[in-house]
Protein backbone atom coordinates (compact mmCIF):
# COMPACT_ATOMS: atom_id res chain seq x y z
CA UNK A 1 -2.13 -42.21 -26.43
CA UNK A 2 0.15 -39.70 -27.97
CA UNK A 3 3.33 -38.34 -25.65
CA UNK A 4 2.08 -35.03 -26.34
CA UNK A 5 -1.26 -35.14 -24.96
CA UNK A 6 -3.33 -35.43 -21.39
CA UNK A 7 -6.82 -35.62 -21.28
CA UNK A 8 -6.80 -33.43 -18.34
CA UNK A 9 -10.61 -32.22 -18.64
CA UNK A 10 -11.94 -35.52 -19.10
CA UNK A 11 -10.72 -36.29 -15.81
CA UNK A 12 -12.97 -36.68 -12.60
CA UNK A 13 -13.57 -33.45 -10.88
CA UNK A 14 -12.08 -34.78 -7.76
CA UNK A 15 -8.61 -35.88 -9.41
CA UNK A 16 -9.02 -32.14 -11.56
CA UNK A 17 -8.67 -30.97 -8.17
CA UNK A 18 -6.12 -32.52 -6.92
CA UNK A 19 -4.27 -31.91 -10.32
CA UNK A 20 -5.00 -28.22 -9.87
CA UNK A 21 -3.59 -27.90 -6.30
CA UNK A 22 -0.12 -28.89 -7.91
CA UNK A 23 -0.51 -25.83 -10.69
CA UNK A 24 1.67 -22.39 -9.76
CA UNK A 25 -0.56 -19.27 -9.80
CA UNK A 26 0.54 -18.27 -12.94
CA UNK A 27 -0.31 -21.72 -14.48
CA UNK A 28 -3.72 -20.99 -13.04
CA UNK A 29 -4.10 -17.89 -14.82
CA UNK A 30 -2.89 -19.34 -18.08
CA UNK A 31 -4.71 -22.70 -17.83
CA UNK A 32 -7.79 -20.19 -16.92
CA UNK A 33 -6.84 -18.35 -20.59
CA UNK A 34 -7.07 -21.27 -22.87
CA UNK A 35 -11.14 -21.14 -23.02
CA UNK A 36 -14.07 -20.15 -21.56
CA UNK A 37 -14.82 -23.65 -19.85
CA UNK A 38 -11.54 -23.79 -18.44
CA UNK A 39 -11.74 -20.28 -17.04
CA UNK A 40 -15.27 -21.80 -15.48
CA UNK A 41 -13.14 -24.38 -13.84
CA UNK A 42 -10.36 -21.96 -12.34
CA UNK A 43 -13.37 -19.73 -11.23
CA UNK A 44 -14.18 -23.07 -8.87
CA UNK A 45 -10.72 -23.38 -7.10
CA UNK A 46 -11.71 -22.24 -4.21
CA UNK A 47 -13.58 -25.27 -3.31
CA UNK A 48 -10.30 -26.69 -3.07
CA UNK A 49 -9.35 -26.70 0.72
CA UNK A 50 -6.25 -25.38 -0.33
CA UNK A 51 -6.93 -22.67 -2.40
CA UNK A 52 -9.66 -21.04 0.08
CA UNK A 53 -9.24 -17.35 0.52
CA UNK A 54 -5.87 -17.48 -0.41
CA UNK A 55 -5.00 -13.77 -2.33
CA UNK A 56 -3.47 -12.21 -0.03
CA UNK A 57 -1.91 -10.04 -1.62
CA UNK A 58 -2.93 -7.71 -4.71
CA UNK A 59 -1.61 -4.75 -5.86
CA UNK A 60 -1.09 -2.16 -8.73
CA UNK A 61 1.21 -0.06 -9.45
CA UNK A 62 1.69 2.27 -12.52
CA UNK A 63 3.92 4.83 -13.00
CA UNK A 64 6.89 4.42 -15.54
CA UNK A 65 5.88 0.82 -15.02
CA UNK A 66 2.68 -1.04 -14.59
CA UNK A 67 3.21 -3.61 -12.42
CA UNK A 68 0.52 -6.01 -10.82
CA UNK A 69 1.72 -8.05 -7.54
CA UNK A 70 0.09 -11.37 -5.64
CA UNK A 71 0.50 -13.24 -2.93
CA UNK A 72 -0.83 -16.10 -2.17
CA UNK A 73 -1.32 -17.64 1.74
CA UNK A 74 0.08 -21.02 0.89
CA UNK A 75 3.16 -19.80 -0.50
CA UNK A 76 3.67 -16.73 1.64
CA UNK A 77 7.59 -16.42 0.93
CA UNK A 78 6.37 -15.99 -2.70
CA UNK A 79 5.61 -12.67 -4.62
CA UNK A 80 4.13 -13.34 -8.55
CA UNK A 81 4.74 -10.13 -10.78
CA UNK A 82 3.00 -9.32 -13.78
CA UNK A 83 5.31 -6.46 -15.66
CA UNK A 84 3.29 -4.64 -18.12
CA UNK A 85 5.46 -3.11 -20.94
CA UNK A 86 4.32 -1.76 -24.69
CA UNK A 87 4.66 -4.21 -27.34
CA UNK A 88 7.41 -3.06 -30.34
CA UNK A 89 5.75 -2.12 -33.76
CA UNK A 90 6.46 -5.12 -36.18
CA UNK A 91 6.90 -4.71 -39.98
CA UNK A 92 4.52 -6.33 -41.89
CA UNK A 93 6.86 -8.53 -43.61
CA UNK A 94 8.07 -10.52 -40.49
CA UNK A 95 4.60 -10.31 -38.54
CA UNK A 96 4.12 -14.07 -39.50
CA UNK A 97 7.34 -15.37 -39.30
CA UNK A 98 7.40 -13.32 -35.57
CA UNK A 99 4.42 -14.96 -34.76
CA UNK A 100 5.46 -18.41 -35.30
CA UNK A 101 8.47 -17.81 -33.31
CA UNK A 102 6.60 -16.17 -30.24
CA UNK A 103 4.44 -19.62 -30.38
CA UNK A 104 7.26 -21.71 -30.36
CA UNK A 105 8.62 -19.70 -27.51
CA UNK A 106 6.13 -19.82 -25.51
CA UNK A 107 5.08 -23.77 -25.76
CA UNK A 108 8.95 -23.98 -25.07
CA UNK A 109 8.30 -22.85 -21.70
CA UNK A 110 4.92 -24.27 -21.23
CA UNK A 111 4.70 -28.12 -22.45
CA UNK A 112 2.17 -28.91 -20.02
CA UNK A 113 -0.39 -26.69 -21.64
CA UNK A 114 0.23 -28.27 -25.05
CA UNK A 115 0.13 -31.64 -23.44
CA UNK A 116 -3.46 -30.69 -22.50
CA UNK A 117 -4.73 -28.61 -25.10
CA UNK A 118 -2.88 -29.82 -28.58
CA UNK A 119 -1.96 -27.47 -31.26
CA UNK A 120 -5.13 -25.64 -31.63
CA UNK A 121 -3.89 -22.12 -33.64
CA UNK A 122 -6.86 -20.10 -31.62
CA UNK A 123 -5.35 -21.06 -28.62
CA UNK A 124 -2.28 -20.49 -28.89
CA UNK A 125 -2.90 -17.11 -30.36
CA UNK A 126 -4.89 -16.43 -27.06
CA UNK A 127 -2.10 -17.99 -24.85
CA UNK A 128 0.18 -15.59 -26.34
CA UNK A 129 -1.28 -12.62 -26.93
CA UNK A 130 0.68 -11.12 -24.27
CA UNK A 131 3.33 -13.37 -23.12
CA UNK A 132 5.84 -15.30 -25.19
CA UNK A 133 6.52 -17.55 -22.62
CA UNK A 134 5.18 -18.22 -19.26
CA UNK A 135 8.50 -19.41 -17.94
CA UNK A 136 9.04 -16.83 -15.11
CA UNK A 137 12.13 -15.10 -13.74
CA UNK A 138 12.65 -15.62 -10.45
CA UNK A 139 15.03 -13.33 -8.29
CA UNK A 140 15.36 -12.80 -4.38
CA UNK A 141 14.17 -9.56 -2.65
CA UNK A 142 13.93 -7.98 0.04
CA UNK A 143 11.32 -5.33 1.27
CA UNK A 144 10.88 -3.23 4.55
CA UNK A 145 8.33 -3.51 6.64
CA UNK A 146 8.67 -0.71 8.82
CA UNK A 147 9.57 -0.66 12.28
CA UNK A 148 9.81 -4.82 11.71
CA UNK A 149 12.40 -4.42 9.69
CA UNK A 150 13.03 -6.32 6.22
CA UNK A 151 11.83 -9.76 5.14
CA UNK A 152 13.45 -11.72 2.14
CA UNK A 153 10.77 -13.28 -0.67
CA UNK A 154 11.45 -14.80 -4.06
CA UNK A 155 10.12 -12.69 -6.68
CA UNK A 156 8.56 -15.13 -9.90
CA UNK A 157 8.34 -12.57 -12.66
CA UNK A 158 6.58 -12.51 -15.81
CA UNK A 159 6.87 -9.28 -19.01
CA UNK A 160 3.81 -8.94 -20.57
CA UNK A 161 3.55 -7.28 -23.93
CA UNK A 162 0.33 -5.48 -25.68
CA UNK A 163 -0.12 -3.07 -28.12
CA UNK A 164 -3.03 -2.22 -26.48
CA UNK A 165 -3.42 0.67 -24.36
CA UNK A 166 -1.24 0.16 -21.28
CA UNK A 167 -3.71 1.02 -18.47
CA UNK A 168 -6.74 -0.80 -20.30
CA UNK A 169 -5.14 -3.89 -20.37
CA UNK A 170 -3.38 -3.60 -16.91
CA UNK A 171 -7.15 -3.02 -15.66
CA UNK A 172 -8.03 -6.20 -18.23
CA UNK A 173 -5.76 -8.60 -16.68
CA UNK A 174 -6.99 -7.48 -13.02
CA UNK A 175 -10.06 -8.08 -14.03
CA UNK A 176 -9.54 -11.30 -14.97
CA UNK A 177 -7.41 -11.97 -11.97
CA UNK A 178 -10.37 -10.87 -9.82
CA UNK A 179 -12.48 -13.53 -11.71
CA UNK A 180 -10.58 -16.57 -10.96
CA UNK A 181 -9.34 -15.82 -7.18
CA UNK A 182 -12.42 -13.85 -5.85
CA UNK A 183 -10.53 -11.12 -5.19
CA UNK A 184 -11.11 -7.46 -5.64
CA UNK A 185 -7.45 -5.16 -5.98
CA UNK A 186 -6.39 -4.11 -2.65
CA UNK A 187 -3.74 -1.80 -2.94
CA UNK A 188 -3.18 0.50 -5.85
CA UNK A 189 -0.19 3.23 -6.14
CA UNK A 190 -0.20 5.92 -8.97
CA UNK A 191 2.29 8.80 -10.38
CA UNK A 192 -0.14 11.24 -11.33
CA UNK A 193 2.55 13.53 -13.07
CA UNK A 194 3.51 10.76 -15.35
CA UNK A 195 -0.29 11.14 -17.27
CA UNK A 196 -1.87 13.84 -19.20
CA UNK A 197 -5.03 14.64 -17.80
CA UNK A 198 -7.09 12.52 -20.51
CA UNK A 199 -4.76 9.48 -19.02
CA UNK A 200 -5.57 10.62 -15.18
CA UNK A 201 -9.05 10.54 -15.89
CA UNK A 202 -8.60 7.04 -17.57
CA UNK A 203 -6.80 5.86 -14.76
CA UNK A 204 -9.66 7.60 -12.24
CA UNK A 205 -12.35 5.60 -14.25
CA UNK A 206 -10.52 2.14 -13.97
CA UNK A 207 -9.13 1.56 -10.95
CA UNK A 208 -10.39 4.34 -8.58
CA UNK A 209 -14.14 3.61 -8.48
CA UNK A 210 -14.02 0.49 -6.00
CA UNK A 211 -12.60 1.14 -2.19
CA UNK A 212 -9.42 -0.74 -1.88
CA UNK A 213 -7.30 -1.12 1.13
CA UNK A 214 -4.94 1.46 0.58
CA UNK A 215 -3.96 3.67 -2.05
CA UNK A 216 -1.08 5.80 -2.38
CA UNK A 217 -0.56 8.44 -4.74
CA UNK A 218 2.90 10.49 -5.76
CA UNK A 219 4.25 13.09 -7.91
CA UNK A 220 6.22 16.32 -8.06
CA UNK A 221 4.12 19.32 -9.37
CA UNK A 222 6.03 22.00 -7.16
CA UNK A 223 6.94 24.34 -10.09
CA UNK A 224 3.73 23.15 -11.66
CA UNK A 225 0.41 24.32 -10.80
CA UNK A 226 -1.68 23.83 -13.81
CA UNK A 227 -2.07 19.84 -12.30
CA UNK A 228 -3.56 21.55 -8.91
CA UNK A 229 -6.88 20.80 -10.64
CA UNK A 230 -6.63 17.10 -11.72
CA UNK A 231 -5.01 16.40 -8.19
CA UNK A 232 -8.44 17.77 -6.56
CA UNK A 233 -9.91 15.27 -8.89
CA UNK A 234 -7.76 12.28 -7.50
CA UNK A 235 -8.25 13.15 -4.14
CA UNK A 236 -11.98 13.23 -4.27
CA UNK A 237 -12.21 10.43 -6.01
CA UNK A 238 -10.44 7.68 -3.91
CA UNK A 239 -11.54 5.35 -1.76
CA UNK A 240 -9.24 4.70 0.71
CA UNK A 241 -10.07 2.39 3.72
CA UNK A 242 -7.20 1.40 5.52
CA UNK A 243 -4.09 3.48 4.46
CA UNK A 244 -3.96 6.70 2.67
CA UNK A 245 -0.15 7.58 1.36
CA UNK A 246 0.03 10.66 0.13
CA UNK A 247 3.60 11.11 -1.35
CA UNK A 248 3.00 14.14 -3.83
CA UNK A 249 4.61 17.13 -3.46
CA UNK A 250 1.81 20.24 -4.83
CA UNK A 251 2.89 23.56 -6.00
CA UNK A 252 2.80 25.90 -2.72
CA UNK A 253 -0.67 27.45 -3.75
CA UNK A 254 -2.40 24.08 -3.26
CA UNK A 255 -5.36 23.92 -1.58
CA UNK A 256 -7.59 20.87 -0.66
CA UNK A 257 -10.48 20.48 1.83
CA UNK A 258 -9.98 17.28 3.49
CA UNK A 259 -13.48 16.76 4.49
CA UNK A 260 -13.94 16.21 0.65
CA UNK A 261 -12.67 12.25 1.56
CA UNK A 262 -15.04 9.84 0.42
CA UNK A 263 -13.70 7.41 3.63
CA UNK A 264 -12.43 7.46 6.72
CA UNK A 265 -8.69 6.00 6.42
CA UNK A 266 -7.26 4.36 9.34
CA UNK A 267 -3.65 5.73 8.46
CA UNK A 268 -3.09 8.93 6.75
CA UNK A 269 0.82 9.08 5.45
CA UNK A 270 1.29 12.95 3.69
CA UNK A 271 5.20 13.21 2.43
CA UNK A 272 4.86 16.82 1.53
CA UNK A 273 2.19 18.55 3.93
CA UNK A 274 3.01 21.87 3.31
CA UNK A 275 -0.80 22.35 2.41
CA UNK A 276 -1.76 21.16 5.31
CA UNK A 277 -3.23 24.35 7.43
CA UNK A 278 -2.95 24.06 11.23
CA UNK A 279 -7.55 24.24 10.76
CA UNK A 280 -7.17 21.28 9.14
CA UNK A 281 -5.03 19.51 11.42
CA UNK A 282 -7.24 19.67 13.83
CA UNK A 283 -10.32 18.09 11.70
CA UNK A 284 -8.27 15.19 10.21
CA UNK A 285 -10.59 12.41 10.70
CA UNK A 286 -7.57 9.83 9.97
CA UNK A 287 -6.86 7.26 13.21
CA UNK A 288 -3.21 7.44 12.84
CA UNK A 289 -1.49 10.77 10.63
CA UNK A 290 1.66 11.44 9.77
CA UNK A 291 2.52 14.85 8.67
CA UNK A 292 6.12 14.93 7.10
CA UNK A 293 7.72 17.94 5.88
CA UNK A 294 5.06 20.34 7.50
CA UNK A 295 4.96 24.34 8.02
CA UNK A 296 4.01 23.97 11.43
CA UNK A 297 6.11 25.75 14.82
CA UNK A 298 6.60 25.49 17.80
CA UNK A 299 3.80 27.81 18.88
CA UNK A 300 1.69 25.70 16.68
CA UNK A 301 2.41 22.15 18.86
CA UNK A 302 2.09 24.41 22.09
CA UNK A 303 -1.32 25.75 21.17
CA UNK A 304 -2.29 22.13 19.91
CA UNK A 305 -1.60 20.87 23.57
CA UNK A 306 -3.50 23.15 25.74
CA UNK A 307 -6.26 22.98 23.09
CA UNK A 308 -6.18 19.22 24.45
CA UNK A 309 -5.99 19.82 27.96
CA UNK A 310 -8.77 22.41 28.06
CA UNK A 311 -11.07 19.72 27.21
CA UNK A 312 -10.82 19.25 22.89
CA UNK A 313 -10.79 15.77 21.92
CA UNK A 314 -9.70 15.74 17.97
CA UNK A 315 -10.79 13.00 15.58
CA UNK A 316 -7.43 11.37 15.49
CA UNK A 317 -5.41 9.21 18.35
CA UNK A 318 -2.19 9.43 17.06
CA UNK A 319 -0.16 12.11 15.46
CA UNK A 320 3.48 12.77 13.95
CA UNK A 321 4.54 15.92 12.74
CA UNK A 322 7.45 16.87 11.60
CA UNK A 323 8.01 20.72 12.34
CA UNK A 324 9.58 23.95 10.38
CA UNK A 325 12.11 24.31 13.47
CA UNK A 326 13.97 22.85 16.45
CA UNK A 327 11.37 22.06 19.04
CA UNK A 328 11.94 22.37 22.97
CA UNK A 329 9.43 20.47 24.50
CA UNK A 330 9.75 22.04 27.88
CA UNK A 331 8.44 25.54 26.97
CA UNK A 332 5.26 23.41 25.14
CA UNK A 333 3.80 23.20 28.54
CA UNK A 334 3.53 24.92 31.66
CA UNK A 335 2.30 23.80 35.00
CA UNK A 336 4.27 21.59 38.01
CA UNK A 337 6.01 18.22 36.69
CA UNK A 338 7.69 15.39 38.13
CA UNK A 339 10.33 13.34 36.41
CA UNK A 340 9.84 9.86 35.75
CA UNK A 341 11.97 7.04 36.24
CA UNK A 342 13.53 5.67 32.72
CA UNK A 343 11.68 2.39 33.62
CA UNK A 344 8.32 4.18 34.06
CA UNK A 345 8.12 6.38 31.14
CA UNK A 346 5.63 3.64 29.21
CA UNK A 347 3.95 3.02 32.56
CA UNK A 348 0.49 4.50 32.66
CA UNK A 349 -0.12 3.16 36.49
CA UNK A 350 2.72 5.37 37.28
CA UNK A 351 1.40 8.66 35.38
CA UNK A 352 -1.82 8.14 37.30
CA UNK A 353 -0.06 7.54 40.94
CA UNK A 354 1.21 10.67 40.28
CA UNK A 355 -2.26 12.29 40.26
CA UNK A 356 -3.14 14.85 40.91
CA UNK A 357 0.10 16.50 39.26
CA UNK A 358 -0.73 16.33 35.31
CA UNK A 359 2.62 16.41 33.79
CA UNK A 360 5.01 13.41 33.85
CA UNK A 361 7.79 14.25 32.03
CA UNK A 362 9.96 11.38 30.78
CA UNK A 363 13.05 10.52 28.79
CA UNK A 364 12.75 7.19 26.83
CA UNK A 365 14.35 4.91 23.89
CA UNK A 366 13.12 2.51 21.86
CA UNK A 367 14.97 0.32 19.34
CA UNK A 368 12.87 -0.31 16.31
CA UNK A 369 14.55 -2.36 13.45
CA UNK A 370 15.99 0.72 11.85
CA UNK A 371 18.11 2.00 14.87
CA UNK A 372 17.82 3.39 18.18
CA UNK A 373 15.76 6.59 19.17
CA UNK A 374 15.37 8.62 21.89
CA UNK A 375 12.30 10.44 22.71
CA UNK A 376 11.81 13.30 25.28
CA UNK A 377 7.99 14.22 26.22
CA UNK A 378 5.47 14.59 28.59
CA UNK A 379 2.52 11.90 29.88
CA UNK A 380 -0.76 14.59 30.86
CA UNK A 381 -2.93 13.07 32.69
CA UNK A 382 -6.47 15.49 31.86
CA UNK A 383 -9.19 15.99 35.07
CA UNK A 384 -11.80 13.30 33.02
CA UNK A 385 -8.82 10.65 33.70
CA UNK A 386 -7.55 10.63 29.55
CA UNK A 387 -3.87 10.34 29.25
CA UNK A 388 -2.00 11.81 25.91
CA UNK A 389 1.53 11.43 25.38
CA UNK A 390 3.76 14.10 23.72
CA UNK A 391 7.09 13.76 23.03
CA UNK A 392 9.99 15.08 20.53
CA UNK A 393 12.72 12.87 18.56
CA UNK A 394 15.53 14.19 16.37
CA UNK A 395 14.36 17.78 17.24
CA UNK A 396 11.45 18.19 14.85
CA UNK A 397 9.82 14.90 14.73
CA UNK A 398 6.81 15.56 17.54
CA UNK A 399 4.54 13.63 18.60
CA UNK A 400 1.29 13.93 19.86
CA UNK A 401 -0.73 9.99 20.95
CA UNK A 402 -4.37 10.17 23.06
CA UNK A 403 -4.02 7.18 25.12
CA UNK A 404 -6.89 4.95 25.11
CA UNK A 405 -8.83 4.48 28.39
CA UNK A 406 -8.76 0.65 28.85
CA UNK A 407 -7.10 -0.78 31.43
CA UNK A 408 -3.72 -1.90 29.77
CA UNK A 409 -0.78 -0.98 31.84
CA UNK A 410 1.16 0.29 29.05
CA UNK A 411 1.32 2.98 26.99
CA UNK A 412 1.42 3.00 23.15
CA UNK A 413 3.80 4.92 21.56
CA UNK A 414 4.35 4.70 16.78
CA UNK A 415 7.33 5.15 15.61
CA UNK A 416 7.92 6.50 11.73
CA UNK A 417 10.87 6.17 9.30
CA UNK A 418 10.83 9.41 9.06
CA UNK A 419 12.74 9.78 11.90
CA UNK A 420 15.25 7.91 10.10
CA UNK A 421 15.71 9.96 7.03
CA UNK A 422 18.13 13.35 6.53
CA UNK A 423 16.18 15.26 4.35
């Protein structure tokens, strides 16, 4: 048999499998390039006990990049990048020699494919089509997760070249990711001011027509208004389920009707709410919102609360806002209080041996990863037995959380970076 050779497809399914659970996703994705038959075969993987629902991560991200991330359950301290860039314009006279040299490249980096495959010129032109060599690069990062802090990963890396359109093939290659693993894209991240509006549509007709987990969408048009219409567009048009990050900052004569929504997200994140009116704040239909950056008063939070205590119930459970001015929570409320012990304030048995007096007030910290915080509110404790928590950190970060009505002891209180920020 010659050295540079395996008959890898002639093997028995069962040993093909075992083979397979040895390959790196990005060997997958190449092995699943070489033909249609072996793309059948990656399509199968999951049958291998290893390999079942294992995507847990996928997402998109193009701005000034186009970037496609994945995650896989078996190797969970493991992100694999695809980096999209534009291929450089080669003269005519060195196309050939070029290619030759991006061939040699690549099999440089990937003997095991030749070792499979031989020296057919179709596939190597497929095989490298976009990547020269499917060696990655392989770097150590680490990401924040919030109030948990920051975990470390190792990044495996691979730049992608077409002289294709940049979003078409980004949406391609997900495609074809989505093929092999099962797996539909389930976070996706746009800078709309980056496009045109032919581009923004593009982009709208590519990736925003399935629902995906969450989606999160920035850009600064303050000084320009003539995108107002094309951001309507976007906003309509996405699918949201779980989180919706809005990180776009609109010229001050934006307007958008939330109701317009296609889903209920469970989070709502707005960077910029400015354009948020204090109508719609009330008929946000988000679990969880965070409103950074707002227009809102004092007399806005006070009205909010009594609204709530005279019987409204609003659509959300939790709510951050982060207010035009200093806020003093005392003068948000009237009515007798009594003062809670610092090892009652998240006590909800103690807020209701209080009863009948509905105001508990309470000074508290908690110690998320970032730092410590201290939060000054009340516990009201409504006649139909419903306890909401408001409270105020940092001045103008308020907080406004409808307690649910099980019987857990404690009471919930969310926390948000932007707490944590100076401007």
């Amino acid at each position: 048999m010659s050295p540079y050779k395996f008959p890898l497809l002639k093997l028995p399914r069962v040993a093909l499998n075992e083979v397979l659970k040895l390959f790196t996703p990005f060997e997958i994705i190449s092995f699943s390039l070489c033909s249609n038959y072996t793309k059948s075969i990656c399509k199968t993987i999951r049958a291998v006990s290893q390999c079942k629902e294992t995507l847990t991560k996928f997402d998109v991200f193009i701005d000034s990049h186009y970037e496609i991330h994945l995650q896989f359950s078996y190797l969970p301290a493991h992100d694999w990048v695809f980096y999209m860039r534009k291929k450089r314009p080669v003269p005519e006279s060195t196309r050939d020699r070029r290619f030759v040299d991006n061939v040699r490249e690549f099999f440089r980096g990937e003997k095991r494919i030749l070792k499979f495959f031989g020296s057919r010129k179709s596939r190597k032109q497929k095989l490298s089509k976009y990547v020269s060599s499917w060696d990655p690069r392989r770097r150590v990062v680490e990401h924040c997760t919030g109030g948990r802090g920051t975990i470390t990963t190792t990044e495996y890396a691979l730049r992608l070249r077409t002289s294709d359109c940049l979003i078409s093939a980004t949406r391609n290659l997900c495609f074809h990711i989505s093929e092999i693993f099962h797996h539909e894209i389930q976070a996706f991240a746009f800078d709309y001011k980056m496009f045109g509006i032919e581009e923004n549509q593009l982009i709208l007709e590519l990736f925003c027509q399935q629902p995906v987990q969450q989606f999160q969408l920035s850009g600064d048009t303050s000084n320009d208004s003539s995108k107002n219409d094309i951001l309507t567009e976007i906003l309509t048009q996405q699918k949201a389920i779980n989180r919706l990050n809005l990180r776009f900052n609109p010229s001050v004569d934006y307007r958008f009707d939330l109701n317009q929504f296609e889903n209920r997200s469970d989070s709502l994140n707005i960077l910029h709410s400015h354009w948020i009116t204090f109508q719609q704040l009330q008929e946000i239909k988000s679990q969880m919102v965070f409103l950074s950056r707002s227009n809102f008063l004092q007399a806005d939070f006070k009205v909010l609360i009594q609204k709530w205590r005279d019987g409204w119930s609003p659509n959300w459970e939790a709510l951050m806002i982060e207010f035009n001015e200093d806020i003093n929570i005392d003068k948000c409320v009237e009515g007798q209080f009594i003062q809670l012990q610092t090892k009652d304030w998240k006590n909800k048995k103690a807020v209701y041996r209080n009863s009948p007096i509905q105001l508990n007030r309470f000074v508290g910290s908690h110690k998320p990863s970032w730092g410590r915080l201290t939060r000054t509110g009340y516990h009201i404790l409504r006649s139909d037995g419903t306890i909401a928590s408001i409270g105020i950190e940092k001045k103008r970060i308020g907080w406004f959380h409808i307690q649910s009505n099980d019987n857990n002891s404690r009471i919930e209180m969310t926390v948000h970076f932007r707490a944590y920020e100076n401007n």
